[in-house]
Protein backbone atom coordinates (compact mmCIF):
# COMPACT_ATOMS: atom_id res chain seq x y z
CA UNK A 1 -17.48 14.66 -30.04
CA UNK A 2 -15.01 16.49 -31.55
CA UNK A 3 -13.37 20.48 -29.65
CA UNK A 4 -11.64 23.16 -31.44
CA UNK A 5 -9.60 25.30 -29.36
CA UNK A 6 -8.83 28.37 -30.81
CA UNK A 7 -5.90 30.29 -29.34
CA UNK A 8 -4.20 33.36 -30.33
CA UNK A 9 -0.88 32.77 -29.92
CA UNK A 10 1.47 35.72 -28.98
CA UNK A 11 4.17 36.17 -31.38
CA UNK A 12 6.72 34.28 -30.06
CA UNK A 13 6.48 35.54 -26.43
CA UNK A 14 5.23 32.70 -23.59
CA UNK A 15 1.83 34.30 -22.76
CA UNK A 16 -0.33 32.64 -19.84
CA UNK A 17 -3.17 32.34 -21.99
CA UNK A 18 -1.09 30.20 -24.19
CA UNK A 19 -0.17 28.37 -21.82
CA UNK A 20 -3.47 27.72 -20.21
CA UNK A 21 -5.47 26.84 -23.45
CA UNK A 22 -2.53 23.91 -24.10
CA UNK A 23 -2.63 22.82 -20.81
CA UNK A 24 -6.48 22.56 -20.79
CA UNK A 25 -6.52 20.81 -24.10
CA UNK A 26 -3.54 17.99 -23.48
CA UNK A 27 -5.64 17.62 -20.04
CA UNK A 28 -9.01 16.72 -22.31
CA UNK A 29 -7.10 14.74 -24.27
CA UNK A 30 -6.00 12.89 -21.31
CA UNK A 31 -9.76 12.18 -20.20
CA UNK A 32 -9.97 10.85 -23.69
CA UNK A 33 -11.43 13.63 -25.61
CA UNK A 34 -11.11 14.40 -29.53
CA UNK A 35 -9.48 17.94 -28.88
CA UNK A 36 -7.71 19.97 -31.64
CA UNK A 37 -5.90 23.04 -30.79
CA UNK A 38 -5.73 25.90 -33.73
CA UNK A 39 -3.33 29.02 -33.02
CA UNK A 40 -4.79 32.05 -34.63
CA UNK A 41 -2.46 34.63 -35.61
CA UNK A 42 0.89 33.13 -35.20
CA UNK A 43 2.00 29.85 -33.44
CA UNK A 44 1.93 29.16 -30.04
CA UNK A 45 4.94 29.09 -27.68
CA UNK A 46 4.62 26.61 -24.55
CA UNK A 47 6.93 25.37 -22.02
CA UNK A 48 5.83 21.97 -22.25
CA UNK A 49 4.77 19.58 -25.00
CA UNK A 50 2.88 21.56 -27.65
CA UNK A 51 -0.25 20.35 -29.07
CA UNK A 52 -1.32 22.55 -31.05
CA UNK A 53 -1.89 21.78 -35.47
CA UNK A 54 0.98 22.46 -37.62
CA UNK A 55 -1.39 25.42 -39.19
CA UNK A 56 -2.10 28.92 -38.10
CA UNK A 57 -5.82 30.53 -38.98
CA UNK A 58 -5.86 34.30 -39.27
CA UNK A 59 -2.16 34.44 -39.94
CA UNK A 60 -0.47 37.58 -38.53
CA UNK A 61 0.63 39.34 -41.20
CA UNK A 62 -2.23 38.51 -43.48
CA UNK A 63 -4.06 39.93 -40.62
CA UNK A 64 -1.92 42.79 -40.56
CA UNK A 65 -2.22 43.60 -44.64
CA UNK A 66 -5.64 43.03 -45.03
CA UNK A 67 -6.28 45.94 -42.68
CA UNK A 68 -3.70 48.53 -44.19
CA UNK A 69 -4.31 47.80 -47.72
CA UNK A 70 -7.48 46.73 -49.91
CA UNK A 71 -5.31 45.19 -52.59
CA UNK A 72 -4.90 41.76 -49.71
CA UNK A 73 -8.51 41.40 -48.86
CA UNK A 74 -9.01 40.47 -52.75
CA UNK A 75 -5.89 38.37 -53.51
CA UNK A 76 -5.71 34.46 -54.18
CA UNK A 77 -5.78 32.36 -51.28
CA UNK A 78 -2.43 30.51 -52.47
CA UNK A 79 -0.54 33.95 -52.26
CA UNK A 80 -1.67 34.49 -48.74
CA UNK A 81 -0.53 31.10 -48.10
CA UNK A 82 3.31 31.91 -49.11
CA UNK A 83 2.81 35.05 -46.79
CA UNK A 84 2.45 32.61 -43.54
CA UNK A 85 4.70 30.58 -43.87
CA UNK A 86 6.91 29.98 -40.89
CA UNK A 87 10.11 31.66 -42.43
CA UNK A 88 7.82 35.20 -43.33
CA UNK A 89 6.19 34.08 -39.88
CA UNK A 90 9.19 34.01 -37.68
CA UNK A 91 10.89 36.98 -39.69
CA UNK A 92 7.60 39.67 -38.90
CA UNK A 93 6.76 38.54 -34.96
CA UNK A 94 10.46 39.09 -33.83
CA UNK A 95 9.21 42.16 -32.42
CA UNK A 96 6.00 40.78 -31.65
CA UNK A 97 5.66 42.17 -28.37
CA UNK A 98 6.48 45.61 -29.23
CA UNK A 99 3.07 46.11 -31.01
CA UNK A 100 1.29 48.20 -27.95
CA UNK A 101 -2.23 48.04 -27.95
CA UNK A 102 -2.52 52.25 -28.53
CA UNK A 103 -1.20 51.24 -32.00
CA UNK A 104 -3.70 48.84 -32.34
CA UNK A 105 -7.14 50.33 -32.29
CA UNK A 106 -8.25 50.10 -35.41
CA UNK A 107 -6.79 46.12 -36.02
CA UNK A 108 -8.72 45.30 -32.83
CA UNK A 109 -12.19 47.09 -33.88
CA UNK A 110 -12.06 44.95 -37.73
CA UNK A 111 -11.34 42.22 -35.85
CA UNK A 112 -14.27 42.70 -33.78
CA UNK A 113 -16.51 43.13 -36.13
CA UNK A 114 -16.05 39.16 -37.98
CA UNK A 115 -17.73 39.06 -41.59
CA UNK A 116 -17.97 43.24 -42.02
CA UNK A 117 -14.48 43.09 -40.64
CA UNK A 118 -11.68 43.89 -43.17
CA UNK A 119 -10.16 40.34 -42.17
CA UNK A 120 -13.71 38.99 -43.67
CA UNK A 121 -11.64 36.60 -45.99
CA UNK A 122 -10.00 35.11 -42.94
CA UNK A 123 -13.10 34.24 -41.66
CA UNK A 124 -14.13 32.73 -44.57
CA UNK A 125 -10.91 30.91 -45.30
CA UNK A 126 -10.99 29.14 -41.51
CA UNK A 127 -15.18 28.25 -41.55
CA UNK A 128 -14.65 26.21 -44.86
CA UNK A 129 -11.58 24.57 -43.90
CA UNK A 130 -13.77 23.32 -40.37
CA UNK A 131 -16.48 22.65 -42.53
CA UNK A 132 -14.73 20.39 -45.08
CA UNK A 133 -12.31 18.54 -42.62
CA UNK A 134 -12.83 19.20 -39.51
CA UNK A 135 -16.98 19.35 -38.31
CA UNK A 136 -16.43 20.34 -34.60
CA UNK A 137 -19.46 20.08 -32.07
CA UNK A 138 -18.68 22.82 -30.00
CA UNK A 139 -15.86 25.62 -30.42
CA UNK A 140 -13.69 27.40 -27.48
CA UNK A 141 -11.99 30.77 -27.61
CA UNK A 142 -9.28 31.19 -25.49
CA UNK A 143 -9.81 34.85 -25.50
CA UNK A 144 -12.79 37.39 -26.09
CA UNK A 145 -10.70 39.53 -28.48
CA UNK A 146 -11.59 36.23 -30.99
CA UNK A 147 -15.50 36.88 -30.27
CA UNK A 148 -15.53 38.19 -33.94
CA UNK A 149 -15.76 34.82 -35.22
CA UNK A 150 -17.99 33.49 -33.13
CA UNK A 151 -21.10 34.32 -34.83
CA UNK A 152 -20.36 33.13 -38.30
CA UNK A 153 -18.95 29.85 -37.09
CA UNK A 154 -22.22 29.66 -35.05
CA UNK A 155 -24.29 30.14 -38.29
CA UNK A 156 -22.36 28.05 -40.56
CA UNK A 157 -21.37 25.55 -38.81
CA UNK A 158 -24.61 24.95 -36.42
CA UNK A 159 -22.24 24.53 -32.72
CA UNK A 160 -21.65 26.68 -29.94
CA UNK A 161 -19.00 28.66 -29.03
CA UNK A 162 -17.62 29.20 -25.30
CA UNK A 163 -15.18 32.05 -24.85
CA UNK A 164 -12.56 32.22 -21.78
CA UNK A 165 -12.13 35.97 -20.51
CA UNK A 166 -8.76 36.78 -20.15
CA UNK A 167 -7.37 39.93 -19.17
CA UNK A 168 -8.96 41.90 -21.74
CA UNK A 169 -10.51 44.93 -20.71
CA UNK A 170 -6.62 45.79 -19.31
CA UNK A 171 -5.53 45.78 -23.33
CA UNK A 172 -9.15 47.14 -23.94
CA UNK A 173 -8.67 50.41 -21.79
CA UNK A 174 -5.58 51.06 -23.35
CA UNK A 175 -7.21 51.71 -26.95
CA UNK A 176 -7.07 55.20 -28.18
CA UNK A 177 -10.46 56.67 -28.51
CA UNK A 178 -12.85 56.29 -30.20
CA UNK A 179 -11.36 52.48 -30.96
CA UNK A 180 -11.69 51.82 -26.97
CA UNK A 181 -15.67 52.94 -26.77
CA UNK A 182 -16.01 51.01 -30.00
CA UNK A 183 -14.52 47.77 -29.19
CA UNK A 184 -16.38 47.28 -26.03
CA UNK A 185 -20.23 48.14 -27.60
CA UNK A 186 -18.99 45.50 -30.03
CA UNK A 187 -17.89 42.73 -27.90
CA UNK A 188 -21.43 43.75 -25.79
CA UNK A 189 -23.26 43.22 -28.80
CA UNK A 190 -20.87 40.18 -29.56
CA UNK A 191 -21.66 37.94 -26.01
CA UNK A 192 -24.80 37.27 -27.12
CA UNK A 193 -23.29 34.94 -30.31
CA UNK A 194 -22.00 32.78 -27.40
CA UNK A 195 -22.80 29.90 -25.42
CA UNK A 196 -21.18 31.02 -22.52
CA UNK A 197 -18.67 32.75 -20.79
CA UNK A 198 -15.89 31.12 -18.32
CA UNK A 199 -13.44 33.10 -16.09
CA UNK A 200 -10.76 32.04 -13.93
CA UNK A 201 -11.79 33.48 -10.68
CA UNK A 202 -14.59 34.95 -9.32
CA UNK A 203 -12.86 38.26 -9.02
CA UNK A 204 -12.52 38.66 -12.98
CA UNK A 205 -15.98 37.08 -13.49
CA UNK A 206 -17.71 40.41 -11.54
CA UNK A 207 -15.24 42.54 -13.43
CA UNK A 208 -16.18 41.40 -16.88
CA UNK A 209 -19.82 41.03 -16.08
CA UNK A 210 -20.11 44.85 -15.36
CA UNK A 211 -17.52 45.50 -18.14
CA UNK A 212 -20.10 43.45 -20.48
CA UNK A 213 -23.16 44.48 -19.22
CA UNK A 214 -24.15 40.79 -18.96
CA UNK A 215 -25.78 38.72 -16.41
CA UNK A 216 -23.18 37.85 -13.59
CA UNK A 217 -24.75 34.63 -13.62
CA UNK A 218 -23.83 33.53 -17.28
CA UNK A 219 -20.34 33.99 -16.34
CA UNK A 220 -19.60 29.91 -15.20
CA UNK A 221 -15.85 30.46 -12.86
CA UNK A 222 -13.93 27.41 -13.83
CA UNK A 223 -10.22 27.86 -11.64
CA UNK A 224 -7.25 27.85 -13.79
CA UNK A 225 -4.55 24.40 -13.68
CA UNK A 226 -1.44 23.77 -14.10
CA UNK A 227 0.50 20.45 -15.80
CA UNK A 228 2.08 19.18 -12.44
CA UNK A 229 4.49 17.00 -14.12
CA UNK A 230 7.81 16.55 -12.27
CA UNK A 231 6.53 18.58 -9.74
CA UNK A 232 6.60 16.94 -6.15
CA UNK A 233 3.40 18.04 -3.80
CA UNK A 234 5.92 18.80 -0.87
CA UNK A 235 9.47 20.98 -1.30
CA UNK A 236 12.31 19.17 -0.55
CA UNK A 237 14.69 20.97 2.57
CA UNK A 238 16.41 23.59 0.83
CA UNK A 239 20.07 23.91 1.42
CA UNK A 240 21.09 26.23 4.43
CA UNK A 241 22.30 29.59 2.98
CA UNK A 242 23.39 33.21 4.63
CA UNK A 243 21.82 35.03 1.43
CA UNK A 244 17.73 34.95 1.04
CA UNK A 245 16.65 35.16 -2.15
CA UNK A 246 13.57 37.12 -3.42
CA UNK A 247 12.13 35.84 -7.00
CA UNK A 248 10.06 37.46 -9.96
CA UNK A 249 8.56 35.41 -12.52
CA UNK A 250 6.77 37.67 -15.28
CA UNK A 251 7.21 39.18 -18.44
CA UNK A 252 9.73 42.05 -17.65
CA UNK A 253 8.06 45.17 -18.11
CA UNK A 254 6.86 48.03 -16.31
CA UNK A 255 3.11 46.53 -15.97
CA UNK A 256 4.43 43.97 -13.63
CA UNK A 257 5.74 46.09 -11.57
CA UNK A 258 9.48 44.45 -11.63
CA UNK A 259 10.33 48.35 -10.50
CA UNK A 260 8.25 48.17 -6.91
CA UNK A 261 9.81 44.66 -6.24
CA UNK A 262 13.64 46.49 -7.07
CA UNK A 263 12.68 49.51 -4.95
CA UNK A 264 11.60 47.01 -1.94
CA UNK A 265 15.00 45.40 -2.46
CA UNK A 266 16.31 48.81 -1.65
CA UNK A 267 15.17 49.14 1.97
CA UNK A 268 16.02 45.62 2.53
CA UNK A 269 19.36 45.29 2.38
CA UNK A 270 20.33 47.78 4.78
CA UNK A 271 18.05 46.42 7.28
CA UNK A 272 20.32 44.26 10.26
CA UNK A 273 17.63 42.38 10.59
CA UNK A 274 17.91 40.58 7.52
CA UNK A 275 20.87 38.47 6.17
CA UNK A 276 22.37 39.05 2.74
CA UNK A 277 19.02 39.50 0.33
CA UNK A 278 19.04 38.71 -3.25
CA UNK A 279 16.18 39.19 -6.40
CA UNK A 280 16.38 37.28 -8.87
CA UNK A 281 14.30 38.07 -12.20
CA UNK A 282 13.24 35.20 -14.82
CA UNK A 283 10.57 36.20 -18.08
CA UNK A 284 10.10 36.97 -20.98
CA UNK A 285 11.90 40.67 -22.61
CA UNK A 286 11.12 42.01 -25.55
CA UNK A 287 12.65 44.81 -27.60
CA UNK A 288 10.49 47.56 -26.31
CA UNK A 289 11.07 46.68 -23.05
CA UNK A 290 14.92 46.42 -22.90
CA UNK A 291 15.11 50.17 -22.05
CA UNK A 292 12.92 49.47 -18.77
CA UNK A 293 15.19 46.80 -17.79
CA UNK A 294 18.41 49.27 -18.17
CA UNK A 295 16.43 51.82 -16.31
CA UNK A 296 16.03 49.46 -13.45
CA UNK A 297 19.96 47.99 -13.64
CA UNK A 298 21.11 51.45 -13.70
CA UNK A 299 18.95 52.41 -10.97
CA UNK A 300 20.44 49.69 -9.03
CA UNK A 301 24.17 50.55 -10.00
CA UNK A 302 23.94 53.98 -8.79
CA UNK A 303 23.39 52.59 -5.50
CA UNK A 304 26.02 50.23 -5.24
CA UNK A 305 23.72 47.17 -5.40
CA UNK A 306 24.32 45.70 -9.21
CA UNK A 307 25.43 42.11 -7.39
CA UNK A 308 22.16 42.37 -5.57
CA UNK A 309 19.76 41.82 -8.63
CA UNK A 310 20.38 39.17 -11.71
CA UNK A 311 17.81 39.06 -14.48
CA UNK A 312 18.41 35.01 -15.51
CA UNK A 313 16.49 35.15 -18.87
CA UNK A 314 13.51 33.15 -20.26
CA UNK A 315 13.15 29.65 -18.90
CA UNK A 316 12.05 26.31 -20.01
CA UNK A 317 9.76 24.42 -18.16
CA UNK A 318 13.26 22.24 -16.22
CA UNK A 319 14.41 25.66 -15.89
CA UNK A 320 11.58 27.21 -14.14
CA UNK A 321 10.97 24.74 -11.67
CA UNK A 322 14.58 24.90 -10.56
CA UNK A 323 14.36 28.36 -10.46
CA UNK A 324 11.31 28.66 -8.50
CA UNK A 325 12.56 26.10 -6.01
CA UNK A 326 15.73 28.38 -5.23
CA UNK A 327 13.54 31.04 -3.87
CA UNK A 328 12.82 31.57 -0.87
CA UNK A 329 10.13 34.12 -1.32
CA UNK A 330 8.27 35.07 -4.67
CA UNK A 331 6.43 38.44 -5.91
CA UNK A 332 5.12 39.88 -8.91
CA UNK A 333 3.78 43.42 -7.74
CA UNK A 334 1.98 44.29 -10.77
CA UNK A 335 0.64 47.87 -11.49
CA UNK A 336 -2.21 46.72 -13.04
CA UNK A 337 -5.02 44.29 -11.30
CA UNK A 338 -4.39 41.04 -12.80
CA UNK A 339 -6.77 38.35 -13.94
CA UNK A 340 -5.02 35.28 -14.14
CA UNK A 341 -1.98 35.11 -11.66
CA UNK A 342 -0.76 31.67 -13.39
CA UNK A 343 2.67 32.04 -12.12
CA UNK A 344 2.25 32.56 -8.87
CA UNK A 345 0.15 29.16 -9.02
CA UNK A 346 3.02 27.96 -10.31
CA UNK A 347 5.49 29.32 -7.50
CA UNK A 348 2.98 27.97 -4.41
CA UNK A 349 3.04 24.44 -6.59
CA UNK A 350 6.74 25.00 -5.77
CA UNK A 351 6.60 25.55 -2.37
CA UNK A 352 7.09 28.92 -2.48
CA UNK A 353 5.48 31.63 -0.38
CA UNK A 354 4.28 34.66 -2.38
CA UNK A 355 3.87 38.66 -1.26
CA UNK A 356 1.47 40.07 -3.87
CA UNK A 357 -0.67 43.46 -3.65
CA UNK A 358 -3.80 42.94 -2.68
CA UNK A 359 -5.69 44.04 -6.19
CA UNK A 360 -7.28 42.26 -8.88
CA UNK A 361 -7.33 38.41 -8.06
CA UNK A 362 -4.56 38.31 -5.83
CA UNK A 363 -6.52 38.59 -2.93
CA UNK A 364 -8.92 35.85 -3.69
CA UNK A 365 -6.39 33.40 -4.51
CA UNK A 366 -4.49 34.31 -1.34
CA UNK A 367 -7.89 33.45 0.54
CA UNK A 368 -8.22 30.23 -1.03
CA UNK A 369 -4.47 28.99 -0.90
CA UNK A 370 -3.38 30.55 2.23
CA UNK A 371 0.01 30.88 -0.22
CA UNK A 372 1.66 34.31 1.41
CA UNK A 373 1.04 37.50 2.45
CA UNK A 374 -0.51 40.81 0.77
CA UNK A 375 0.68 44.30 0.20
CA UNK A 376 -0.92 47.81 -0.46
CA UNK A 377 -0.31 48.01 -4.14
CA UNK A 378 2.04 50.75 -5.26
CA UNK A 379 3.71 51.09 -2.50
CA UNK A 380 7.43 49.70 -1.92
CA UNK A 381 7.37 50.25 1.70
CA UNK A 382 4.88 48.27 2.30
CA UNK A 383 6.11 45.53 -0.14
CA UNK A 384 9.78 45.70 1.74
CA UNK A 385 7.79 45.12 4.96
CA UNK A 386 5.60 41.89 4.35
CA UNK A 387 9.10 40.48 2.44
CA UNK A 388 10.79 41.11 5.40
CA UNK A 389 7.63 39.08 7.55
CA UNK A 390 8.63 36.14 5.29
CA UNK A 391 12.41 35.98 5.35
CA UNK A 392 12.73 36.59 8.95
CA UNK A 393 9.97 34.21 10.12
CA UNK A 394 10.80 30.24 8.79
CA UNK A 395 8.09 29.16 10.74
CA UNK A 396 4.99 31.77 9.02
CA UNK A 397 6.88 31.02 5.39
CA UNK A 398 6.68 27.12 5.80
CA UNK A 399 3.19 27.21 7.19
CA UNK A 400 2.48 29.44 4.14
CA UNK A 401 4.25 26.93 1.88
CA UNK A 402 2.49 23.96 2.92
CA UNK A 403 -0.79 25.34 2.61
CA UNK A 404 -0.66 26.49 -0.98
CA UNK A 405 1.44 23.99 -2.16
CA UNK A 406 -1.54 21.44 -1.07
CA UNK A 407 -4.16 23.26 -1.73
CA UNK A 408 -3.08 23.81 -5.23
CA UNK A 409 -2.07 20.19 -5.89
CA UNK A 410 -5.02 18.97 -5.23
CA UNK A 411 -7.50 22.21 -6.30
CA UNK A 412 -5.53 23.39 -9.20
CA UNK A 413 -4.50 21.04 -11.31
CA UNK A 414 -5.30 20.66 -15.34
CA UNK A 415 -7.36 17.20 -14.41
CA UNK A 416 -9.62 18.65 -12.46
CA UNK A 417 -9.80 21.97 -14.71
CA UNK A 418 -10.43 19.38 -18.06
CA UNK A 419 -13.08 18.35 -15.68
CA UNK A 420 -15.46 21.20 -14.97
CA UNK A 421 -14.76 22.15 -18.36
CA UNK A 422 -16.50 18.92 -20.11
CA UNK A 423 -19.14 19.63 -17.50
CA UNK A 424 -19.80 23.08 -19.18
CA UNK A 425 -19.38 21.59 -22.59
CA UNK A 426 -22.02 19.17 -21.95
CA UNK A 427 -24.56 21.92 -20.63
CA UNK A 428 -23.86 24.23 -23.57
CA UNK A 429 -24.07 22.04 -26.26
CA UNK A 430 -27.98 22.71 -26.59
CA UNK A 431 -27.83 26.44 -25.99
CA UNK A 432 -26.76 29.32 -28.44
CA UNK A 433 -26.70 32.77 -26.25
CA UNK A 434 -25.32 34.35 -23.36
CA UNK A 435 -28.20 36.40 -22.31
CA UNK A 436 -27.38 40.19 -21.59
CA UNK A 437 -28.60 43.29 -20.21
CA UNK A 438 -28.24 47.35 -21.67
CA UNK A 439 -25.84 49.52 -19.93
CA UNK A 440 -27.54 52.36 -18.09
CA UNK A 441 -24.47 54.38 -19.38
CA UNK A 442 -22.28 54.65 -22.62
């Protein structure tokens, strides 16, 4: 049997949903399955070996023209083709990242809506090209924001489609109305064109299920994995040191919460408790988000503490295990509840003990890991306090650190992901619907 991935890629930007959709599909490869991986809108960017076809479906700024202007729904499909290639691509997702979903409501709502979609010729472009050369027997989105497809390919092309959730009623809610109300009836109405639904935790899975009005059940929780290559399944001793070292892996931007994690820092340093602290920041900055970033330097100047924070940049895949292994504690205090938490997988893979509020899935994962301690979200204080639990205690942070890093070696990895995946591909393959149920309210 033959799987198409489809994954939007992000513009440039690592994105944990990238991420995630190549690891699953080099890990079904691995178990010997035909897998193709198609970016939709531009390429992907991974920190490992990237699998993905040297094509894009849906390019971006075909995308993006077909929606301003009438004239691009109607011209040739060899003209579009000059418009995506990788020079025009590179040149218009520079500033990928600075395209905030308030600006996008009416993009995300044409989308949405597949064949009566302004993007229609997309659609049309990417089910012949499957039909003539590729034939897949089943179809996975790596996002619900690519449910627009789904029926079409469904009708033409006589498989199922499986969708991943991902995170998306956080862009969803930041819509302008009416785009917001109008995006979620559609993706309501749109669950039913698939076969089923997968989350990453069970947290997300209730979320979604009210969010969708569809049958909790339907919602099959397969736990995310990570490649574990080069990564040992116990930290080596780390070098004695008079200066702890706090860590933040994220994109840097004010939804992460790379603020709280500086304030914390602030009643830390002071405390004679504590030795010398340091945070370090790694992730991905974009242009819109440079002025946060000065905002928090700044911040920190004013109080004398610029050598107590270093933003290190974007890392490879070498780079991020070595800088994960430096820390000696790890949070990412987002603002937001977060569905995924990939890289604080990665940091307890690590060996690294993680403070993280206790919203969204943070909590659950916690549970099942035993990886660290939680917080009340929003509030530095409390932060400052459970950091300070870790740094002063070796004892609580190594019996934190060998818990996780075990639990997610053996419970977390892409094998056993691939795994429960083919398990849902094989149930799915002779059903068409996710079966749903009316809101009682708009």
């Amino acid at each position: 049997m033959t799987f198409l991935h489809l994954v939007a890629g992000a513009g440039g930007m690592y994105c944990g949903s990238c991420l995630q959709g190549n690891t699953l599909a080099r890990a079904l490869r691995d178990l010997g399955e035909d897998v193709l991986l198609l970016p939709m809108y531009t390429p992907l960017r991974t920190d490992e070996e990237d699998i993905s076809l040297d094509r894009v479906a849906f390019g971006g700024i075909n995308v993006y023209l077909q929606q301003q202007s009438a004239l691009f729904r109607h011209t040739p499909w060899l003209f579009d083709r000059l418009l995506n290639s990788p020079r025009l691509r590179r040149w218009a997702t520079r500033n990928a990242s600075s395209a905030q979903p308030e600006q996008l409501g009416r993009l995300t709502v044409s989308m949405l809506r597949g064949k009566e979609g302004r993007q229609s010729k997309e659609l049309e472009k990417l089910v012949r090209w499957l039909k003539e050369e590729i034939r897949p027997d089943l179809i996975h989105l790596n996002n619900l924001l690519l449910a627009g497809v789904a029926r079409e390919l469904t009708r033409q092309l006589d498989v199922p489609v499986v969708c991943t959730l991902s995170g998306e009623d956080i862009f969803l809610e930041k819509l302008p109305q009416p785009y917001r109300d109008q995006a979620r009836e559609i993706l309501i109405e749109r669950c039913a064109d698939l076969a089923a639904l997968v989350a990453m935790n069970g947290y997300y899975a209730d979320v979604m299920a009210e969010y969708l009005c569809v049958n909790r059940e339907k919602i099959d929780v397969i736990r995310p994995g990570l490649n574990l290559d080069g990564i040992e399944p116990t930290r080596s001793p780390q070098p004695e040191s008079d200066t702890r070292v706090i860590g933040y892996l994220a994109r840097v931007c004010h939804e992460k919460g790379l603020h709280q994690l500086v304030e914390a820092l602030t009643l830390l340093v002071d405390d004679p408790a504590l030795p010398a602290v340091r945070l370090l920041a790694a992730g991905y900055l974009g242009d819109a988000d440079r002025p946060y970033l000065d905002t928090v330097a700044r911040q920190l100047a004013e109080r004398g503490m610029s050598e107590r924070f270093e933003y290190v940049g974007e890392l490879d895949r070498t780079e991020k295990i070595a800088f994960l292994q430096s820390l000696d504690v790890m949070s990412v205090p987002t603002v937001y509840r977060e569905s995924k938490g990939l890289s604080i997988l990665e940091a307890w893979a690590n060996g690294v003990p993680t403070v993280l509020p206790a919203h969204g899935t943070f909590p659950e994962l916690t549970e099942q890991t035993g990886g660290g301690l939680l917080c009340e979200p929003g509030n530095p204080t409390s932060l400052a306090e459970s950091l300070k639990r870790i740094l002063v205690d070796p004892a609580l942070a190594t019996k934190h650190t060998t818990a996780a890093q075990a639990t997610v070696h053996r419970e977390f990895n892409a094998q056993r992901m691939a795994q429960e995946t083919l398990q849902l591909y094989d149930r799915v393959c002779g059903h068409r619907q996710v079966r749903r149920v009316r809101p009682d309210a708009p």
